[in-house]
C-alpha atoms as a PDB file:
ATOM      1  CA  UNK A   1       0.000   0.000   0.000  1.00  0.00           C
ATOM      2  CA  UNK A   2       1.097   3.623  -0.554  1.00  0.00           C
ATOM      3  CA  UNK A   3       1.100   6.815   1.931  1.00  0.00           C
ATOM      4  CA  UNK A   4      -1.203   9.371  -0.275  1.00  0.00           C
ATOM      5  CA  UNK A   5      -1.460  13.395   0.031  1.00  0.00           C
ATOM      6  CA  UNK A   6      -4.704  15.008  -1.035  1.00  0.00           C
ATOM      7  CA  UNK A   7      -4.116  18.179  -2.474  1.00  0.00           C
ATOM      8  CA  UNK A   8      -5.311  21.797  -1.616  1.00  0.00           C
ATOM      9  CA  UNK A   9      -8.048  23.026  -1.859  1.00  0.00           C
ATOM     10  CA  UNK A  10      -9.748  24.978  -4.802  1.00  0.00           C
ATOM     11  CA  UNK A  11     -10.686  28.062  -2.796  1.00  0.00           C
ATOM     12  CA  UNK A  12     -12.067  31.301  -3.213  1.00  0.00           C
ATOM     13  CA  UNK A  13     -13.304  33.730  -0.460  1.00  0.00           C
ATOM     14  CA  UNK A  14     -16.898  34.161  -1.693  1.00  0.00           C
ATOM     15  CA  UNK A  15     -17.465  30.386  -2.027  1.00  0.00           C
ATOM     16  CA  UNK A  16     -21.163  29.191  -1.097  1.00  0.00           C
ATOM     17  CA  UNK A  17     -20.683  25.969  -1.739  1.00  0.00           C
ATOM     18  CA  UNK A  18     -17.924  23.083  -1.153  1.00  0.00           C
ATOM     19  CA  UNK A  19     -17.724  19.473  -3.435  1.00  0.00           C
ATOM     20  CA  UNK A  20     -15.875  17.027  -1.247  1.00  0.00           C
ATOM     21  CA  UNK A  21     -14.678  14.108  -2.728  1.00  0.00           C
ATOM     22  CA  UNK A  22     -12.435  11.447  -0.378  1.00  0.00           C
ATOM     23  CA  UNK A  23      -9.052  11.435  -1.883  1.00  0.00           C
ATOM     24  CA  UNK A  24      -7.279  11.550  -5.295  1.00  0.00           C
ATOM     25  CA  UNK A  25      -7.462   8.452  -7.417  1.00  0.00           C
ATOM     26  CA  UNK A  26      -3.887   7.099  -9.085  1.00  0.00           C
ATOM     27  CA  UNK A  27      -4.224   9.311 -12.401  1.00  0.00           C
ATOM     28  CA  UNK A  28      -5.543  12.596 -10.859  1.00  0.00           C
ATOM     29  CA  UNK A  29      -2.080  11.928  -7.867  1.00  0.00           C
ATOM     30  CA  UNK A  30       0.158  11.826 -10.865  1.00  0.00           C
ATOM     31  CA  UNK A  31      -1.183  14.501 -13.293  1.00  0.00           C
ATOM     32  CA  UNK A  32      -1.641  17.015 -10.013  1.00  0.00           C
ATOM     33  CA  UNK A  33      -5.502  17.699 -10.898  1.00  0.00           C
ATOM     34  CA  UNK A  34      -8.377  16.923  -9.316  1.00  0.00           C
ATOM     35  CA  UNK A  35     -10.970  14.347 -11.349  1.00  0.00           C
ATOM     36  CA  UNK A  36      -8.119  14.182 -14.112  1.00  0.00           C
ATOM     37  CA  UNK A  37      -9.081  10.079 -14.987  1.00  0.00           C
ATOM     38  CA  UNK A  38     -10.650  10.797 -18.704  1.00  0.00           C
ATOM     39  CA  UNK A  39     -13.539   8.724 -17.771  1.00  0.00           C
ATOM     40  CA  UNK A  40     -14.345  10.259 -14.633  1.00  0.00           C
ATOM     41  CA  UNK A  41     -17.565  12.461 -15.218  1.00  0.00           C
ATOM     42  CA  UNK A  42     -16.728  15.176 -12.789  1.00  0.00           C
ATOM     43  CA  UNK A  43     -15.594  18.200 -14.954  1.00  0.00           C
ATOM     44  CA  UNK A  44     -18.458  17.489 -18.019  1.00  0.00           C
ATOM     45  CA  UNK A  45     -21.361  17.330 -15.089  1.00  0.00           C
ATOM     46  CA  UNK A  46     -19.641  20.368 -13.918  1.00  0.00           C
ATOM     47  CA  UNK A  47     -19.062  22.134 -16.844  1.00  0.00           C
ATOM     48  CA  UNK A  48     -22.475  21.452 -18.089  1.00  0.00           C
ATOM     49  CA  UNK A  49     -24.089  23.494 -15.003  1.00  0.00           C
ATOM     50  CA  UNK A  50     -21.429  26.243 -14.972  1.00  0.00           C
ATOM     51  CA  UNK A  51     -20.983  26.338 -18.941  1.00  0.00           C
ATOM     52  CA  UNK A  52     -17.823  25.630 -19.453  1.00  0.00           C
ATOM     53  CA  UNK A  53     -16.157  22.948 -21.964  1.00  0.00           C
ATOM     54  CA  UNK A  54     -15.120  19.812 -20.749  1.00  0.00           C
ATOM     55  CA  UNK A  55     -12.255  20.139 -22.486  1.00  0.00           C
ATOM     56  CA  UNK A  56     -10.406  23.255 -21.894  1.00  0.00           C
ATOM     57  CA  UNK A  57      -7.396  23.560 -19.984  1.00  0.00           C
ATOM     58  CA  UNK A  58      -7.560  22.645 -16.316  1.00  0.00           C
ATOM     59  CA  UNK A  59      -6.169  25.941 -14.868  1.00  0.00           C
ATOM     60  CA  UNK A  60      -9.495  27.284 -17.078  1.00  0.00           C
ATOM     61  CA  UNK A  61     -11.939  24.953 -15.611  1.00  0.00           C
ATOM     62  CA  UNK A  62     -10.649  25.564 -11.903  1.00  0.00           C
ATOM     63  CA  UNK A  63     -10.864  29.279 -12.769  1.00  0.00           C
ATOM     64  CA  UNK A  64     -14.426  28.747 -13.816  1.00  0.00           C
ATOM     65  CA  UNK A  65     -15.442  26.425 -10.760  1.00  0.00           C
ATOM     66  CA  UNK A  66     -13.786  29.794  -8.745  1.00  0.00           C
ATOM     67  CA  UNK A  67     -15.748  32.078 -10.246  1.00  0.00           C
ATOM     68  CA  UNK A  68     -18.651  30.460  -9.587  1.00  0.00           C
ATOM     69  CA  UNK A  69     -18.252  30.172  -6.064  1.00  0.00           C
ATOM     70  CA  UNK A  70     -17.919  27.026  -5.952  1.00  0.00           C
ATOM     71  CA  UNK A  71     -14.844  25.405  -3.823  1.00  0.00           C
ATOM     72  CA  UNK A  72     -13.407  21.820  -4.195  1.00  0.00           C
ATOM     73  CA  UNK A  73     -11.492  19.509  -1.949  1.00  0.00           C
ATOM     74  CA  UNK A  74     -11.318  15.772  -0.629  1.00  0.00           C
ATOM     75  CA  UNK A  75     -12.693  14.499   2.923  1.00  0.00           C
ATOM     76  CA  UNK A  76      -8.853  12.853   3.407  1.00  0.00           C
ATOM     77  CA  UNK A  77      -6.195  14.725   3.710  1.00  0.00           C
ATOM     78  CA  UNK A  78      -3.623  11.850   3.632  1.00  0.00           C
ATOM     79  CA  UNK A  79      -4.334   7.971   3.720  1.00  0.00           C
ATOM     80  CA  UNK A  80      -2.857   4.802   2.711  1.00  0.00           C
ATOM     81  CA  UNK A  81      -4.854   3.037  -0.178  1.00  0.00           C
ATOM     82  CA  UNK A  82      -3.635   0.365  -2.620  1.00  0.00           C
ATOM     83  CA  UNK A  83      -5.016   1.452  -6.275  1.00  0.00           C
ATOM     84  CA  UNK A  84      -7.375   4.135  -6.851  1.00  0.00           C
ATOM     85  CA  UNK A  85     -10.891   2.470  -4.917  1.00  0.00           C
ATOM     86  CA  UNK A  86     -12.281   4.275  -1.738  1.00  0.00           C
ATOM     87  CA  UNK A  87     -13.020   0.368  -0.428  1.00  0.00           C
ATOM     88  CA  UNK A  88      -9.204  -0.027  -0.717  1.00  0.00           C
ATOM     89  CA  UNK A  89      -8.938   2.450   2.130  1.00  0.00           C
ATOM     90  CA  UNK A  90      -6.865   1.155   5.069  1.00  0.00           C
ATOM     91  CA  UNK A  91      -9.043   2.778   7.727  1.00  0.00           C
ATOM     92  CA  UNK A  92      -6.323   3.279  10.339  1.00  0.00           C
ATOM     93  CA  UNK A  93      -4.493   5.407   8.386  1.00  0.00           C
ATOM     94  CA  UNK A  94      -6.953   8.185   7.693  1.00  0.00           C
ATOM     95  CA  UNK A  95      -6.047  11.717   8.755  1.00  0.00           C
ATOM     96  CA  UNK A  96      -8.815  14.500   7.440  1.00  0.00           C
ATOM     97  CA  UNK A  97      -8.450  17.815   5.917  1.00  0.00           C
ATOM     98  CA  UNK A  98      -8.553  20.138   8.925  1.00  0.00           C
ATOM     99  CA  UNK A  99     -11.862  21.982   8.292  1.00  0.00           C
ATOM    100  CA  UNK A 100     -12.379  23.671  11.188  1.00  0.00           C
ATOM    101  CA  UNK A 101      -9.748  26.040  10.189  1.00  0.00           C
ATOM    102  CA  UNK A 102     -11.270  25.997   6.128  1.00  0.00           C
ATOM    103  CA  UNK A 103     -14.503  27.102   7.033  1.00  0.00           C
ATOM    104  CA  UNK A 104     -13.384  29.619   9.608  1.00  0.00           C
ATOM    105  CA  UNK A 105     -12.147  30.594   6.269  1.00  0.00           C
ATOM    106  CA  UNK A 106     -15.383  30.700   4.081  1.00  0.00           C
ATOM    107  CA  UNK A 107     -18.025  31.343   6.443  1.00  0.00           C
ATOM    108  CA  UNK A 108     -20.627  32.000   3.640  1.00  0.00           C
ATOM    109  CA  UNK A 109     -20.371  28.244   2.772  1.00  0.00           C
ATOM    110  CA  UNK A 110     -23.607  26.658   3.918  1.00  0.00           C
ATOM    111  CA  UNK A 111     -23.895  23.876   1.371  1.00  0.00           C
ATOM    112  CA  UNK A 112     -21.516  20.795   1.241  1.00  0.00           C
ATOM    113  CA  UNK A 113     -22.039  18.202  -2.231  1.00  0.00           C
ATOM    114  CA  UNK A 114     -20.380  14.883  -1.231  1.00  0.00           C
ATOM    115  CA  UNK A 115     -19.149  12.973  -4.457  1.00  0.00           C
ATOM    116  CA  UNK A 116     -20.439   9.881  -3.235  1.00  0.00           C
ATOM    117  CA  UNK A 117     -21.496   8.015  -0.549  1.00  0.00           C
ATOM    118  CA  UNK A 118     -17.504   7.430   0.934  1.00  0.00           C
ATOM    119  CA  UNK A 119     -16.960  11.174   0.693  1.00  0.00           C
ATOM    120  CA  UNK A 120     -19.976  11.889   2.767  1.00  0.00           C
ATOM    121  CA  UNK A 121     -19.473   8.862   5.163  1.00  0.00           C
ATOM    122  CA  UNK A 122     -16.010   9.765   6.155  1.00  0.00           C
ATOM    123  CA  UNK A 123     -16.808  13.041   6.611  1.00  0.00           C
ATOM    124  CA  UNK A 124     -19.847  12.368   9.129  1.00  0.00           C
ATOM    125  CA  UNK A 125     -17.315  10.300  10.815  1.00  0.00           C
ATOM    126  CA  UNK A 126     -14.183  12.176  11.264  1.00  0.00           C
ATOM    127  CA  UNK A 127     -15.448  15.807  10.348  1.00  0.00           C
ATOM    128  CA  UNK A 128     -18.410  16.602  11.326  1.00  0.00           C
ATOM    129  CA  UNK A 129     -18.607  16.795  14.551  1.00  0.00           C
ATOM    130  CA  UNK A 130     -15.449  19.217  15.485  1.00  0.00           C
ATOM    131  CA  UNK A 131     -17.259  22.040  13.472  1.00  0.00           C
ATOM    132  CA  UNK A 132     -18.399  24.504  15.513  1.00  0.00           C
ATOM    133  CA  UNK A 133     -22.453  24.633  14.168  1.00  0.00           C
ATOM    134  CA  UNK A 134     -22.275  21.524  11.835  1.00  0.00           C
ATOM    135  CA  UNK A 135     -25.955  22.220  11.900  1.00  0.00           C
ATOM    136  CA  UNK A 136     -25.620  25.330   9.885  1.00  0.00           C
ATOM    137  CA  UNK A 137     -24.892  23.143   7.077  1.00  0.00           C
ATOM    138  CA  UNK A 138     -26.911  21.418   4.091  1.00  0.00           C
ATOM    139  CA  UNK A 139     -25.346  18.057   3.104  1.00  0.00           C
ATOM    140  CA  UNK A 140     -25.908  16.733   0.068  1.00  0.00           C
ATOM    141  CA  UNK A 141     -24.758  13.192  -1.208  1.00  0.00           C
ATOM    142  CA  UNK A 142     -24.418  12.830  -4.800  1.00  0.00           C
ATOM    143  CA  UNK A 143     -23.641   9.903  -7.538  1.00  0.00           C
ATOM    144  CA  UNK A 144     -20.354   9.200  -7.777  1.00  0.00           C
ATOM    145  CA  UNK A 145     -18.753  11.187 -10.513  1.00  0.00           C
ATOM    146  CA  UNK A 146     -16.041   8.152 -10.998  1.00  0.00           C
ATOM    147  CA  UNK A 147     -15.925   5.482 -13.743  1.00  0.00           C
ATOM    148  CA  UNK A 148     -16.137   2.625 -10.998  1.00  0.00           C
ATOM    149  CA  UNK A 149     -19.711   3.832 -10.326  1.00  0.00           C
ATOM    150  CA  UNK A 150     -20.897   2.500 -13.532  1.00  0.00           C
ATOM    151  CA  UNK A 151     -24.138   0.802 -12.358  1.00  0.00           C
ATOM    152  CA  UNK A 152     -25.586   4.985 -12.745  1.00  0.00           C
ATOM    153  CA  UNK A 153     -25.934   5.886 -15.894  1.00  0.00           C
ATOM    154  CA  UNK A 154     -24.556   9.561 -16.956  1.00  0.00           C
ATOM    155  CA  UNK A 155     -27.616  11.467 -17.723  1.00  0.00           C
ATOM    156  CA  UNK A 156     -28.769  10.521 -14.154  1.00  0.00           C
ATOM    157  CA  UNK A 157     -25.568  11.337 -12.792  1.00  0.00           C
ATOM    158  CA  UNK A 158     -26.192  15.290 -14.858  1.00  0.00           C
ATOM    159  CA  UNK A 159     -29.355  15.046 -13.303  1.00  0.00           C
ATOM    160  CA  UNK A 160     -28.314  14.761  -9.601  1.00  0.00           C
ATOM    161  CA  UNK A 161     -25.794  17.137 -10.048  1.00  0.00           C
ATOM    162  CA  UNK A 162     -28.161  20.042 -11.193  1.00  0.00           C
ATOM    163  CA  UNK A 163     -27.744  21.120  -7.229  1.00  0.00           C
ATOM    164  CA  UNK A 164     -24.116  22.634  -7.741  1.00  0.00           C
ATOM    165  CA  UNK A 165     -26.406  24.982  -9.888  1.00  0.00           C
ATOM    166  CA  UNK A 166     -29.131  25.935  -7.630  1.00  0.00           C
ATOM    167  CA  UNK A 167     -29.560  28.547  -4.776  1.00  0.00           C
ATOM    168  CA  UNK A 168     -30.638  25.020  -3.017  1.00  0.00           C
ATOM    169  CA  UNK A 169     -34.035  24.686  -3.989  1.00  0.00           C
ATOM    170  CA  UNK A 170     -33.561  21.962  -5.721  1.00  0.00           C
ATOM    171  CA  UNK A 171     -34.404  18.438  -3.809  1.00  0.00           C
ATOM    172  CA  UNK A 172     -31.802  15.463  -4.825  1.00  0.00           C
ATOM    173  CA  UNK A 173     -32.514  12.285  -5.483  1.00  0.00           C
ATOM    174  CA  UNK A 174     -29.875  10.905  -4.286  1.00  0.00           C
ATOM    175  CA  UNK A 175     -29.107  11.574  -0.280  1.00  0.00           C
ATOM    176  CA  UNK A 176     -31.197  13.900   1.246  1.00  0.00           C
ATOM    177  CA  UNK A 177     -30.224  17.258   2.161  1.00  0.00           C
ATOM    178  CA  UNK A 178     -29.455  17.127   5.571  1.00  0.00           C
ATOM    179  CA  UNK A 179     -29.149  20.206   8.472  1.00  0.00           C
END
């Protein structure tokens, strides 16, 4: 098994909203990126709700996930995981992002997207409860955006994700928005 680093976050200090996923699969570790795996569906879902192309440069699409207040980062902050699965996990290695400090950071983030179920479990496990008013939250679990999740099919995937564009109106399908 290997010792794994997340990487920072993608920030900005109007963000509303925060994507968590759990940490960086083998591709997106060695390119640097987040979601860089060609068949994950992370940046087209994204791009399709904040209208930017798929395919343009990463520096533009983190630029445009910025601008539109939207912050990323993983659950994990370092872990040791053989191959690129969440399942593959070894549990007592987990040390998480320190959040308390992140959203002391970007208090006008009330609304956390978990990229599937993992991201959201960990974080109700080893995050959760040192914020200060995890309550003031909305927490929202989403369809995995990676190719192992095959068994959902894209356009319900698209679907799900039509949160990231909403002032939170919008009810998910998939978890429940949670206070």
């Amino acid at each position: 098994m290997v010792s794994l680093h997340s990487f920072p976050p993608i920030e900005t200090a109007g963000a509303h909203l925060l994507i968590l996923g759990t940490m960086p699969g083998r591709v997106s570790l060695q390119e640097q990126q987040y979601y860089a795996h060609p068949r994950n569906a992370f940046w087209r879902i994204v791009g399709k709700f904040l209208g930017f192309d798929a395919d343009r440069t990463y520096e533009e699409r983190v630029a445009a996930l910025a601008a539109s207040g939207i912050a990323l980062w993983d659950v994990l902050k370092s872990c040791t995981r053989k191959g690129s699965l969440d399942s593959a996990i070894a549990i007592d290695t987990i040390v998480p992002n320190d959040f308390r400090t992140f959203f002391a950071a970007h208090p006008h983030i009330r609304r956390i997207c978990f990229n599937g179920a993992n991201a959201e479990n960990l974080f109700r496990k080893y995050v959760r409860s040192q914020l200060a008013d995890p309550a003031a939250m909305a927490y929202i679990r989403l369809p995995s955006t990676s190719p192992a999740n095959a068994t959902i099919p894209l356009a319900e995937k698209i679907h799900a994700w039509r949160v990231i564009a909403s002032d939170g109106n919008i009810m998910p399908q998939y978890g429940e928005i949670h206070r």
